[in-house]
Every structure is written in C-alpha cells, then in structure tokens.
PDB file of N, CA and C in Angstrom:
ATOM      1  N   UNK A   1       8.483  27.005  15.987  1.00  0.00           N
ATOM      2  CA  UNK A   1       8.441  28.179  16.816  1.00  0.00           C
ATOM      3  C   UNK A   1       8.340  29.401  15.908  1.00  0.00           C
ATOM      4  N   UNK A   2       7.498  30.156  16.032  1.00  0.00           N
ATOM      5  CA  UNK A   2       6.699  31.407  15.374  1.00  0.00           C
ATOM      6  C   UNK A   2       8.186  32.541  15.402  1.00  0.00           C
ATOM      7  N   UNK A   3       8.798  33.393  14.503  1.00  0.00           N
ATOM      8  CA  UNK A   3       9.851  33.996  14.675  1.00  0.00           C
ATOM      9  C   UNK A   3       9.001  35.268  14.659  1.00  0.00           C
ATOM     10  N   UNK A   4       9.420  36.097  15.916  1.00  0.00           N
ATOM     11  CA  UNK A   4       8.705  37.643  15.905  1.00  0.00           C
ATOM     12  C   UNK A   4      10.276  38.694  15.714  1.00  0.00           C
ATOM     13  N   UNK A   5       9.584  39.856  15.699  1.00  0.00           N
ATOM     14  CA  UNK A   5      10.752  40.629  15.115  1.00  0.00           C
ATOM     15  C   UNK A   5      11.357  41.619  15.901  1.00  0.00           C
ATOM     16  N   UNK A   6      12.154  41.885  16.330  1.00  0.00           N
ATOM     17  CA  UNK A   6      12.832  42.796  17.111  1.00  0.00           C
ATOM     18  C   UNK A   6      11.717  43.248  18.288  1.00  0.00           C
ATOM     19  N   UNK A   7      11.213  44.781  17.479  1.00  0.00           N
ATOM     20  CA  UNK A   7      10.179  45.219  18.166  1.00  0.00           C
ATOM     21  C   UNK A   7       9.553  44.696  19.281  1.00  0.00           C
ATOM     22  N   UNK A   8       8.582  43.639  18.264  1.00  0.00           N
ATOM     23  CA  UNK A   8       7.688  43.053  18.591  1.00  0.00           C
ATOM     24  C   UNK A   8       8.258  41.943  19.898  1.00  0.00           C
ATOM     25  N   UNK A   9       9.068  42.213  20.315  1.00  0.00           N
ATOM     26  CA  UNK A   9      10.439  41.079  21.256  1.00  0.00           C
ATOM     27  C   UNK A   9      10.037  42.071  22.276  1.00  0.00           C
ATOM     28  N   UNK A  10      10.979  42.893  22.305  1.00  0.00           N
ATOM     29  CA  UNK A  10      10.475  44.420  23.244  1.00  0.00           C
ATOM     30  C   UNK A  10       9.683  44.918  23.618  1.00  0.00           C
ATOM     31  N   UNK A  11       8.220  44.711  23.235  1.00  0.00           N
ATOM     32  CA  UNK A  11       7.581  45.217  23.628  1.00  0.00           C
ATOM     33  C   UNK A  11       6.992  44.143  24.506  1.00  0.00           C
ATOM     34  N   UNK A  12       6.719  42.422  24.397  1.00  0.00           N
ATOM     35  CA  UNK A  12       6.518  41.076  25.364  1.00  0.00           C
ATOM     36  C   UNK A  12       7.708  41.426  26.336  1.00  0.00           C
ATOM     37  N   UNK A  13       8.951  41.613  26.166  1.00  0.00           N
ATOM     38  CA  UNK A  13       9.244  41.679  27.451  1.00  0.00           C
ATOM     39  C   UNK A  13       9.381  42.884  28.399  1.00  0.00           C
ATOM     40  N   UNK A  14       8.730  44.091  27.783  1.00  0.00           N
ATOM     41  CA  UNK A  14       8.371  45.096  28.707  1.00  0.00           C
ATOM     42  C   UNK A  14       7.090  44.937  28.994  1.00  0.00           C
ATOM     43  N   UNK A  15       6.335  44.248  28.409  1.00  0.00           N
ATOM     44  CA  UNK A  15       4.682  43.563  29.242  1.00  0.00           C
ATOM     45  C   UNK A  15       4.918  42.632  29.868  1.00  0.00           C
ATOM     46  N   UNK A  16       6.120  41.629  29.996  1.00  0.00           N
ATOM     47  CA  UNK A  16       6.442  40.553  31.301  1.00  0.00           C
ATOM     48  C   UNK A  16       7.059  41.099  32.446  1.00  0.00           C
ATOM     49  N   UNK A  17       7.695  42.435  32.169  1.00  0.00           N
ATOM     50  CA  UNK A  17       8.644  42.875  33.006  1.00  0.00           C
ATOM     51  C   UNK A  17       7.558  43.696  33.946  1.00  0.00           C
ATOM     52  N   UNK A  18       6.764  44.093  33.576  1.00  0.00           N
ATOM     53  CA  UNK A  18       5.517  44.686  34.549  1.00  0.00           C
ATOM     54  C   UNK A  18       4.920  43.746  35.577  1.00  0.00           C
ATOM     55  N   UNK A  19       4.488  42.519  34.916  1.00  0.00           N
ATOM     56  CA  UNK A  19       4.198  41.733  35.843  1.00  0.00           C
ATOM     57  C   UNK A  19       4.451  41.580  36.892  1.00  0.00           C
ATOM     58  N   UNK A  20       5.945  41.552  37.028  1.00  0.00           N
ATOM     59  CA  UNK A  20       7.025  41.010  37.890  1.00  0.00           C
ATOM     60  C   UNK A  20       6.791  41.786  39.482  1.00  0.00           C
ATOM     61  N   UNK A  21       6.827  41.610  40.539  1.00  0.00           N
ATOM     62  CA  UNK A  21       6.658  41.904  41.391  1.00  0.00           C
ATOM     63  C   UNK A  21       7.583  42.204  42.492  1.00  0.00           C
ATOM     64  N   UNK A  22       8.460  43.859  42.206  1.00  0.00           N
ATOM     65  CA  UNK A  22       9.389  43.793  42.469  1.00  0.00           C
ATOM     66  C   UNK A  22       9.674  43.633  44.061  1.00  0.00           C
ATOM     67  N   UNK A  23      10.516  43.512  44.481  1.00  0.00           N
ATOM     68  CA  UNK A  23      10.998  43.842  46.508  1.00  0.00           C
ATOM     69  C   UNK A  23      11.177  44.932  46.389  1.00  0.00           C
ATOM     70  N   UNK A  24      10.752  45.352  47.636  1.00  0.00           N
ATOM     71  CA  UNK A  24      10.750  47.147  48.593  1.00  0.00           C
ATOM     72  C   UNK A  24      12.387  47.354  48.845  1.00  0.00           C
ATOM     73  N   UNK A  25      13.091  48.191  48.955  1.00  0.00           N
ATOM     74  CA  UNK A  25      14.371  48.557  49.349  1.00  0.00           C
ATOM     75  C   UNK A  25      14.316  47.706  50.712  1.00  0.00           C
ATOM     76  N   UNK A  26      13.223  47.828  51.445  1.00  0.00           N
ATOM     77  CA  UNK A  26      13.099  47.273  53.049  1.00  0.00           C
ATOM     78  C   UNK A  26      13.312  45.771  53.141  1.00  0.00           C
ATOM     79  N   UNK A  27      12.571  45.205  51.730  1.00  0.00           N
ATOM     80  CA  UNK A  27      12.765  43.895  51.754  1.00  0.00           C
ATOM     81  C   UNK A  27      14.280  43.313  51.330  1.00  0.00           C
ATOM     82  N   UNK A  28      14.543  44.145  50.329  1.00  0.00           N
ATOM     83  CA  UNK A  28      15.995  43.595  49.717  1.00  0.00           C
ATOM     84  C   UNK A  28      17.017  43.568  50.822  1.00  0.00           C
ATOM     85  N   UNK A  29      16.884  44.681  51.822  1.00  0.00           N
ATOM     86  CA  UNK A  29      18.284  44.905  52.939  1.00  0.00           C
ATOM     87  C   UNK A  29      17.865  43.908  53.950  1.00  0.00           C
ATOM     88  N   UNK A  30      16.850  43.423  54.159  1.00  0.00           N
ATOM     89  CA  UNK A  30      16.484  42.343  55.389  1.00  0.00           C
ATOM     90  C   UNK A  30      17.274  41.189  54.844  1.00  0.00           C
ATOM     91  N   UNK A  31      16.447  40.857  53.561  1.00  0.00           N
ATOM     92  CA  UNK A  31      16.660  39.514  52.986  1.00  0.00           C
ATOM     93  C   UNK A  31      18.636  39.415  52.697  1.00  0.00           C
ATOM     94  N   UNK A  32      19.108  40.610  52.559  1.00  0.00           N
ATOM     95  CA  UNK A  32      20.776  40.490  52.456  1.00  0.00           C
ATOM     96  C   UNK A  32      21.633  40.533  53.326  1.00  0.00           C
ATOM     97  N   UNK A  33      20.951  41.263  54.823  1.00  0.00           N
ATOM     98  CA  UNK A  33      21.438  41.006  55.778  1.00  0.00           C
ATOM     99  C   UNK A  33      21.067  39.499  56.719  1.00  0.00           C
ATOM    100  N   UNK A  34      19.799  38.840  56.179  1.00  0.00           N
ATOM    101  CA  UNK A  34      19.898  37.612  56.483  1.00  0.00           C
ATOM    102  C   UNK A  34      20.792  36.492  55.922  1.00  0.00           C
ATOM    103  N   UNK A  35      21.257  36.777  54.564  1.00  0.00           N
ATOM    104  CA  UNK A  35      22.238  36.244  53.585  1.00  0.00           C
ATOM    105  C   UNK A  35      23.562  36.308  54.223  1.00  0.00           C
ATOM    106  N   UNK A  36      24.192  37.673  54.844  1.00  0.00           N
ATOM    107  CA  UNK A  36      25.275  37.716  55.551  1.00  0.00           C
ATOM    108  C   UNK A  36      25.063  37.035  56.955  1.00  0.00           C
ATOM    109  N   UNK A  37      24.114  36.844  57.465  1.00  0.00           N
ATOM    110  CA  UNK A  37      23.946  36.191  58.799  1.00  0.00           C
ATOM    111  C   UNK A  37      24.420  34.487  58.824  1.00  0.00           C
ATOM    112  N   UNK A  38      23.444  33.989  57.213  1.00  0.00           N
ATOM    113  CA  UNK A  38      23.551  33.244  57.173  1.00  0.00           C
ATOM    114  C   UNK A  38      25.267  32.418  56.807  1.00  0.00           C
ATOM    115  N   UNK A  39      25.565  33.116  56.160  1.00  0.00           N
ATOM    116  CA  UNK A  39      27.297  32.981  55.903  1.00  0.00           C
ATOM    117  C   UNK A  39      27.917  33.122  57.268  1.00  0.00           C
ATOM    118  N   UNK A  40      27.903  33.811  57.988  1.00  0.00           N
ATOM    119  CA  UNK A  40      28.571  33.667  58.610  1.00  0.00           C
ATOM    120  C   UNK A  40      28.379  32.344  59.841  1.00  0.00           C
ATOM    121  N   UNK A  41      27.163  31.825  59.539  1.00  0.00           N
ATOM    122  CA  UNK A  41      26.504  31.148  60.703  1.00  0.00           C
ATOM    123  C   UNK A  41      27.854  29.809  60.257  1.00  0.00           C
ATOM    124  N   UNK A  42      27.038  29.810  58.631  1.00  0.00           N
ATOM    125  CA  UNK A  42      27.851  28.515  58.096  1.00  0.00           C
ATOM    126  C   UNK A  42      29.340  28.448  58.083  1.00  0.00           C
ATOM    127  N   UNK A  43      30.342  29.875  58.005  1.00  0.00           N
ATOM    128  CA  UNK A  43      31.445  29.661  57.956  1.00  0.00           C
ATOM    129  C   UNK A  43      31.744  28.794  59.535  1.00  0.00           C
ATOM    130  N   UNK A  44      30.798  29.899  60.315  1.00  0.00           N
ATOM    131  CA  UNK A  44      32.024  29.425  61.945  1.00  0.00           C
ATOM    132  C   UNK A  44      31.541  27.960  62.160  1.00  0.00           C
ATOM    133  N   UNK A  45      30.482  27.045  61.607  1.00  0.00           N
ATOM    134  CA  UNK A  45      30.073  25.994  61.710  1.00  0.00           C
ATOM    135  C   UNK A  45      31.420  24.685  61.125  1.00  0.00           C
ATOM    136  N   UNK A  46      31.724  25.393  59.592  1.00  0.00           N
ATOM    137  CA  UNK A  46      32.592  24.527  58.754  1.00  0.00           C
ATOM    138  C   UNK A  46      33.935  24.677  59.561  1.00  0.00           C
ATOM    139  N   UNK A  47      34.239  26.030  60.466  1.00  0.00           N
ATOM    140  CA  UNK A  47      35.202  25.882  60.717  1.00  0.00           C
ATOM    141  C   UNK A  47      35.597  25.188  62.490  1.00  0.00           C
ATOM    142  N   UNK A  48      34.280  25.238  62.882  1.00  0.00           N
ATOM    143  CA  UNK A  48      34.248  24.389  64.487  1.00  0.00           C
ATOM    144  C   UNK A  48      34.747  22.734  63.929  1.00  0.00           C
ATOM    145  N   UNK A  49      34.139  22.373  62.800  1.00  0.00           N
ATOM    146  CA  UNK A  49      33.444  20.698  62.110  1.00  0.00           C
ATOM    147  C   UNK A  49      35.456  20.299  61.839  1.00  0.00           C
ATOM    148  N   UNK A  50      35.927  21.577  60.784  1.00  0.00           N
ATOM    149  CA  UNK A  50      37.537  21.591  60.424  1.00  0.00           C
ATOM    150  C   UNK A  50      38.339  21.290  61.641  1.00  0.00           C
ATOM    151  N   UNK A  51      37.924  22.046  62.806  1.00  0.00           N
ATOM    152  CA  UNK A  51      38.956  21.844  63.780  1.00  0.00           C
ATOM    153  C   UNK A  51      38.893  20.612  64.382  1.00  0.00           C
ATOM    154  N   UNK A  52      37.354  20.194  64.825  1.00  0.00           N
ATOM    155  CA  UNK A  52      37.284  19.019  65.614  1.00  0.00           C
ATOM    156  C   UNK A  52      38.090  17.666  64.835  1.00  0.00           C
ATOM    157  N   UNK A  53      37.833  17.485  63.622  1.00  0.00           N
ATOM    158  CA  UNK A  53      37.963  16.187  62.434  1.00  0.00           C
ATOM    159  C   UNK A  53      39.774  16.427  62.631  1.00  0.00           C
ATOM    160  N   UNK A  54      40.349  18.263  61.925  1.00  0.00           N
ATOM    161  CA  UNK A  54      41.558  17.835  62.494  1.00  0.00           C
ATOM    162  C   UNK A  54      42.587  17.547  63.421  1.00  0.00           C
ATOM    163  N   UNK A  55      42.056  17.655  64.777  1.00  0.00           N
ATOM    164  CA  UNK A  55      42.368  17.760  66.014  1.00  0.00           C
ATOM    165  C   UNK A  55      42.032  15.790  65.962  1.00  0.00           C
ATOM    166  N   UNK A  56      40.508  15.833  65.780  1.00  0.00           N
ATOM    167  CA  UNK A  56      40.528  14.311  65.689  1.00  0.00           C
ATOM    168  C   UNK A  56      42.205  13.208  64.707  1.00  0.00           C
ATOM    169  N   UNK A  57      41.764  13.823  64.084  1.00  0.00           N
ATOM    170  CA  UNK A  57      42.887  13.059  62.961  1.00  0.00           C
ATOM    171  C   UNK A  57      44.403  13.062  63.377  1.00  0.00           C
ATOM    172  N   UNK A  58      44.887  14.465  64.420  1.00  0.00           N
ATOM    173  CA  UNK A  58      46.216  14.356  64.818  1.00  0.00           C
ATOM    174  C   UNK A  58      46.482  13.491  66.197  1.00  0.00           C
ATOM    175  N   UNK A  59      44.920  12.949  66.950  1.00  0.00           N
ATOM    176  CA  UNK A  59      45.182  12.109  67.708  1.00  0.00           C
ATOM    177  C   UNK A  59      45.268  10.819  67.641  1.00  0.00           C
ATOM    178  N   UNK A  60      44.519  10.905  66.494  1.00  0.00           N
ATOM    179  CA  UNK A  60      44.633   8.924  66.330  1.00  0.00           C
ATOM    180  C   UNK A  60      45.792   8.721  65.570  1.00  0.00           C
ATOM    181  N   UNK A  61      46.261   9.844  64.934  1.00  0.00           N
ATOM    182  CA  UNK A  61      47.952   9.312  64.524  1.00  0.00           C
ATOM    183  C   UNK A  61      49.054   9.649  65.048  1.00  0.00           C
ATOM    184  N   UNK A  62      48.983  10.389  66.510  1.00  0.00           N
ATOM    185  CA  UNK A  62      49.578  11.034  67.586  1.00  0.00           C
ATOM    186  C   UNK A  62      50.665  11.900  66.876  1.00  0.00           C
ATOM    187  N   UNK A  63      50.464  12.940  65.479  1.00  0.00           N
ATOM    188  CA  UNK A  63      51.104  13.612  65.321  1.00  0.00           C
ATOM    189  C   UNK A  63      50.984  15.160  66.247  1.00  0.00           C
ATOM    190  N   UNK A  64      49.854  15.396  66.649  1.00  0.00           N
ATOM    191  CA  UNK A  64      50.037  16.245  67.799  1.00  0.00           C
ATOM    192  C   UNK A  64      50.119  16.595  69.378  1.00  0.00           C
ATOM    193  N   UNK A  65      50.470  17.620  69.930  1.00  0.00           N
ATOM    194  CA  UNK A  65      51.079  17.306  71.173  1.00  0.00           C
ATOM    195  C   UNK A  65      49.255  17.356  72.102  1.00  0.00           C
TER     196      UNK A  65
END
C-alpha cells in the first residue's frame, strides 16, 4: 500500500467528501420523524408481546388472580 502524506490525505478526502450527496434539512426531519414513529411502533408492539407471554405464563402456573 502506496504511503501518501498528510496533505496529500486532505485533499482525497475533501474530493470524496464532494461527491457525497448530502440530504435536504426536509429530508433529514422526515426520515427522523419516521425513526421516532418507528420506535415507538416497536416499543408498544414488545410491550403488547411482554404482557400477553406474561399474563400467559402466570396462568399456566396459576400464580395470578
């Protein structure tokens, strides 16, 4: 592997960093408010799945009323 020198480092990754194709403010707040949507979809899911299994589990060992 070819060793380049400082500089020459800095200046490839401010010519890769152009490339890059950044998101619009419009896109970033959609895509993060779909992120929070999505959390929350999954929490109340894990926690419907928690109740049923332990509700299941206190009947087949009739520790609850």
């Amino acid at each position: 592997m070819a060793k380049t020198n400082p500089s020459q480092f800095l200046r490839e990754v401010r010519q890769e960093g152009a490339k890059v194709t950044w998101p619009s403010r419009k896109e970033t707040s959609i895509t993060t408010g779909m992120v929070f949507v999505m959390v929350i979809l999954a929490a109340l899911f894990f926690l419907v799945v928690d109740w049923a299994l332990s509700s299941g589990v206190k009947f087949i060992f009739g520790l609850g009323g």
